[in-house]
Structure formats: structure tokens, C-alpha cells
C-alpha atoms as a PDB file:
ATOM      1  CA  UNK A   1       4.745   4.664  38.448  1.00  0.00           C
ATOM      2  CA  UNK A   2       5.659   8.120  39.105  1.00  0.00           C
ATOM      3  CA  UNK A   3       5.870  11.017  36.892  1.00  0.00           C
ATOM      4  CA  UNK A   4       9.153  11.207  35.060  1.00  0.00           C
ATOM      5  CA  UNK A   5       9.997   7.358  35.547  1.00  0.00           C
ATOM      6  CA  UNK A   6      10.146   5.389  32.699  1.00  0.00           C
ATOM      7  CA  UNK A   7      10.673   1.721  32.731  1.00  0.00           C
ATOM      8  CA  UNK A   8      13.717   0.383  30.339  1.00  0.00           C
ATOM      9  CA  UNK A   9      13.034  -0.097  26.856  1.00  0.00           C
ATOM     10  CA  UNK A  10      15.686  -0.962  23.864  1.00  0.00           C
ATOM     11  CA  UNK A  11      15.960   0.091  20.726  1.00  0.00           C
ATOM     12  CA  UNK A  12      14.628  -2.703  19.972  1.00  0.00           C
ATOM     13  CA  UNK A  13      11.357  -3.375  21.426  1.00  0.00           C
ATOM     14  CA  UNK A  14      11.150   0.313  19.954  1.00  0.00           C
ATOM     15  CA  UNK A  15      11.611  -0.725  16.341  1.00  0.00           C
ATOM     16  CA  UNK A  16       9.267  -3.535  17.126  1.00  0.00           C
ATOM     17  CA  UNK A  17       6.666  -1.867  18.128  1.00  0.00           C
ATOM     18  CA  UNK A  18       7.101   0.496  15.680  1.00  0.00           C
ATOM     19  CA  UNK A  19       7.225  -1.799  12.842  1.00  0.00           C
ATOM     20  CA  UNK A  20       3.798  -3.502  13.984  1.00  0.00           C
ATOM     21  CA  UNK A  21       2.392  -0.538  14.188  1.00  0.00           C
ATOM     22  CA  UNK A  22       2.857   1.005  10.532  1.00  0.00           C
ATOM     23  CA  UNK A  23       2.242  -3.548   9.425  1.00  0.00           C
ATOM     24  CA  UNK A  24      -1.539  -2.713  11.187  1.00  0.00           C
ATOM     25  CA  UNK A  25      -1.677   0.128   9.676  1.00  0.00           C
ATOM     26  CA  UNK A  26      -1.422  -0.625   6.395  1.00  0.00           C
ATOM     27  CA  UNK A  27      -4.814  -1.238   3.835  1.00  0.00           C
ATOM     28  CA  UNK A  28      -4.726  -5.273   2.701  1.00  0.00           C
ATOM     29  CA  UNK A  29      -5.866  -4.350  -0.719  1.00  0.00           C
ATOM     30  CA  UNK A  30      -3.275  -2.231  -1.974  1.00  0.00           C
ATOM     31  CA  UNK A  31      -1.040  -3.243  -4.963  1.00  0.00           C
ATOM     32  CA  UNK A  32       2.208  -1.473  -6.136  1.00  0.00           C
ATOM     33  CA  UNK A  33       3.387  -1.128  -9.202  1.00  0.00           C
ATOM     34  CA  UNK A  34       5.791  -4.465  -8.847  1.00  0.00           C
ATOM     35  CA  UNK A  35       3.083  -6.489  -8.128  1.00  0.00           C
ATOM     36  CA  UNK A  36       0.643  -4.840 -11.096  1.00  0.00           C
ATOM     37  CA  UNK A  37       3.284  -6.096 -13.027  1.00  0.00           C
ATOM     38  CA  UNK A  38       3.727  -9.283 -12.203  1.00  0.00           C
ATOM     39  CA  UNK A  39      -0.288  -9.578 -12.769  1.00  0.00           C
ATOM     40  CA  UNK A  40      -0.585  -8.362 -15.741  1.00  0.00           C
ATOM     41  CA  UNK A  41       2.542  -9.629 -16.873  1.00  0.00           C
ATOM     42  CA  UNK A  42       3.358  -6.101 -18.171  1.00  0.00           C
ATOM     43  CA  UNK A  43       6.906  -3.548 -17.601  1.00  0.00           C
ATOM     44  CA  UNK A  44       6.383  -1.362 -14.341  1.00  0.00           C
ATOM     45  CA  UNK A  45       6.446   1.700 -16.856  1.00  0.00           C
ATOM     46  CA  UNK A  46       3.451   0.390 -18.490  1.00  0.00           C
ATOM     47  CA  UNK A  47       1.728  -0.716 -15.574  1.00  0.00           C
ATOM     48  CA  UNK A  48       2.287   3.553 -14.560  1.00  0.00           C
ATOM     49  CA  UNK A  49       1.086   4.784 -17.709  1.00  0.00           C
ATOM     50  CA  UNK A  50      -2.267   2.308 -17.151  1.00  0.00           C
ATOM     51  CA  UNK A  51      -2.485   3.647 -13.949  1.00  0.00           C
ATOM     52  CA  UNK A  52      -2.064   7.147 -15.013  1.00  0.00           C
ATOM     53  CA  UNK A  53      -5.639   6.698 -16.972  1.00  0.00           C
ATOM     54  CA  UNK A  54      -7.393   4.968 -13.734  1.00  0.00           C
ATOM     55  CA  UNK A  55      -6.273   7.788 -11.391  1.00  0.00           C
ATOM     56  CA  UNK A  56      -7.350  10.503 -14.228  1.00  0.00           C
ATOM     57  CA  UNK A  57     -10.879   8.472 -14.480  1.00  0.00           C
ATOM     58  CA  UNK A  58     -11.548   8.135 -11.023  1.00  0.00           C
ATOM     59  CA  UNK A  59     -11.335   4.774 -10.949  1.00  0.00           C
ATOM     60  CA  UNK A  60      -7.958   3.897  -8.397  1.00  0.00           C
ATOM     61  CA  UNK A  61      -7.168   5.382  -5.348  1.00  0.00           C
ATOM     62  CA  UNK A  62      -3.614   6.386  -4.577  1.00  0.00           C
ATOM     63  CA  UNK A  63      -2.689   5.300  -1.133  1.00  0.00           C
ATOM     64  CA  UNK A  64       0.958   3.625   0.388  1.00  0.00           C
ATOM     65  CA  UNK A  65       2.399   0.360   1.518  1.00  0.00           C
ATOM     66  CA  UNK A  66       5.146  -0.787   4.237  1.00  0.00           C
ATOM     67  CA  UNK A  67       8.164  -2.677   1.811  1.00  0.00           C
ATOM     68  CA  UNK A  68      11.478  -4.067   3.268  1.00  0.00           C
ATOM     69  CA  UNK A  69      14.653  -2.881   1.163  1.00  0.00           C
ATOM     70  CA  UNK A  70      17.094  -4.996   1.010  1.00  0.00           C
ATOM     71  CA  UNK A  71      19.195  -4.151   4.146  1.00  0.00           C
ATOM     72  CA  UNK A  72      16.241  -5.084   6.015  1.00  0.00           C
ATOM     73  CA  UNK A  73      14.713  -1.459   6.492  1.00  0.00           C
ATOM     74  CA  UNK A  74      10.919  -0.495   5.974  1.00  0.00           C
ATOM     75  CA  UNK A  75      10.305   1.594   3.889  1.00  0.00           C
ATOM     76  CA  UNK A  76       6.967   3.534   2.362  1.00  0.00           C
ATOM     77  CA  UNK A  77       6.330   2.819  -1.204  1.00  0.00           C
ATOM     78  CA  UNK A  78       3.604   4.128  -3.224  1.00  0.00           C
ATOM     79  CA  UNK A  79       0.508   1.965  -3.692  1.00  0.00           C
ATOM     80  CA  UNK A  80      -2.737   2.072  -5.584  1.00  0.00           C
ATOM     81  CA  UNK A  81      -6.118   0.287  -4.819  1.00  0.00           C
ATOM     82  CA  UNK A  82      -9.534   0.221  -6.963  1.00  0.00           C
ATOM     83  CA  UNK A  83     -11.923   2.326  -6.361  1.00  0.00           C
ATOM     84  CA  UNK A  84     -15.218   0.651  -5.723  1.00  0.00           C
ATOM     85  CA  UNK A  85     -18.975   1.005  -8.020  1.00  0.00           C
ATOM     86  CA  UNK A  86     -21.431   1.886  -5.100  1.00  0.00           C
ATOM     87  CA  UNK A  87     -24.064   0.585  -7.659  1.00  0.00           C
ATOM     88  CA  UNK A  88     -24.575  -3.897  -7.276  1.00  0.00           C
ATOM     89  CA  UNK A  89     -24.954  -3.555 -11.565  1.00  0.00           C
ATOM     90  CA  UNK A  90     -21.910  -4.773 -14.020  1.00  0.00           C
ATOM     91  CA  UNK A  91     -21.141  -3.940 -16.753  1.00  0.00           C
ATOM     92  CA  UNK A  92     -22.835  -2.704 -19.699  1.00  0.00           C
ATOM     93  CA  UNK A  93     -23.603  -4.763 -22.917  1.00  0.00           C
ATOM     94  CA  UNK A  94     -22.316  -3.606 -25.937  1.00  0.00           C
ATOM     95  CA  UNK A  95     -24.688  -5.551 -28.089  1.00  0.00           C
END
């Protein structure tokens, strides 16, 4: 191939490859706020607030995640994930 040529590409092999890109791209373990909800069976305003205090602590790490919107766009939504003990112990006994 010489320099300057470029072999055809659509639009949408762009998008495509695009879109697979950003789905690789994204970390498995993150949850937004929809889905918190639907866990803990909670409103998405209380499932903030809760996060609020896990974010303040230390304890969840804010991070994003790929959605589709309804007309069939991605789009970047925010997303939270825990954060981890290094330490193999539980938790403590309150006895």
C-alpha cells in the first residue's frame, strides 16, 4: 500500500469497530446506579445517597460503562465498582 492510499471503509465498519472497541474496553464488574437498584430493590436516589457514603469511605471506585439509549446510540454512563480488602480476613465479630 502506498502512502496516502487508503482502502474503502463505510461508516459503518467505522461505527463497528468503534463500538467493539469502547464494548472491550469496558471493566465487567461495574454496576450503575439502575442496576444497584434493581439489587437492592431500592429508588436510584437512594442507591446515590448509599453510594455517596462508599465513595466518601473509600470503599467504591467510580469508573464508567458503555449503555445503548433508546435510539440505538452508545452512550457513557457513570458506573461504580467495589473496592477490594487486600487483607484474605472478613469481617470482624461484634461479640
Amino acid at each position: 500500500m502506498e502512502f496516502g492510499v487508503m482502502t474503502q471503509i463505510n461508516v459503518q465498519e467505522w461505527l463497528d469497530a468503534l463500538e467493539k472497541a469502547a464494548y472491550y474496553a469496558e471493566d465487567p464488574e461495574a454496576v450503575g446506579t439502575d442496576e444497584l437498584a434493581k439489587i437492592w430493590g431500592i429508588s436510584q436516589a437512594l442507591v446515590r445517597k448509599r453510594l455517596r457514603i462508599l465513595l466518601d469511605k473509600g470503599l467504591a471506585i467510580p469508573t464508567s460503562k458503555k449503555r445503548r439509549t433508546i435510539d440505538g446510540r452508545l452512550s457513557t454512563v457513570p458506573a461504580y465498582k467495589l473496592k477490594l480488602s487486600t487483607s484474605n480476613k472478613g469481617p470482624k465479630s461484634r461479640r
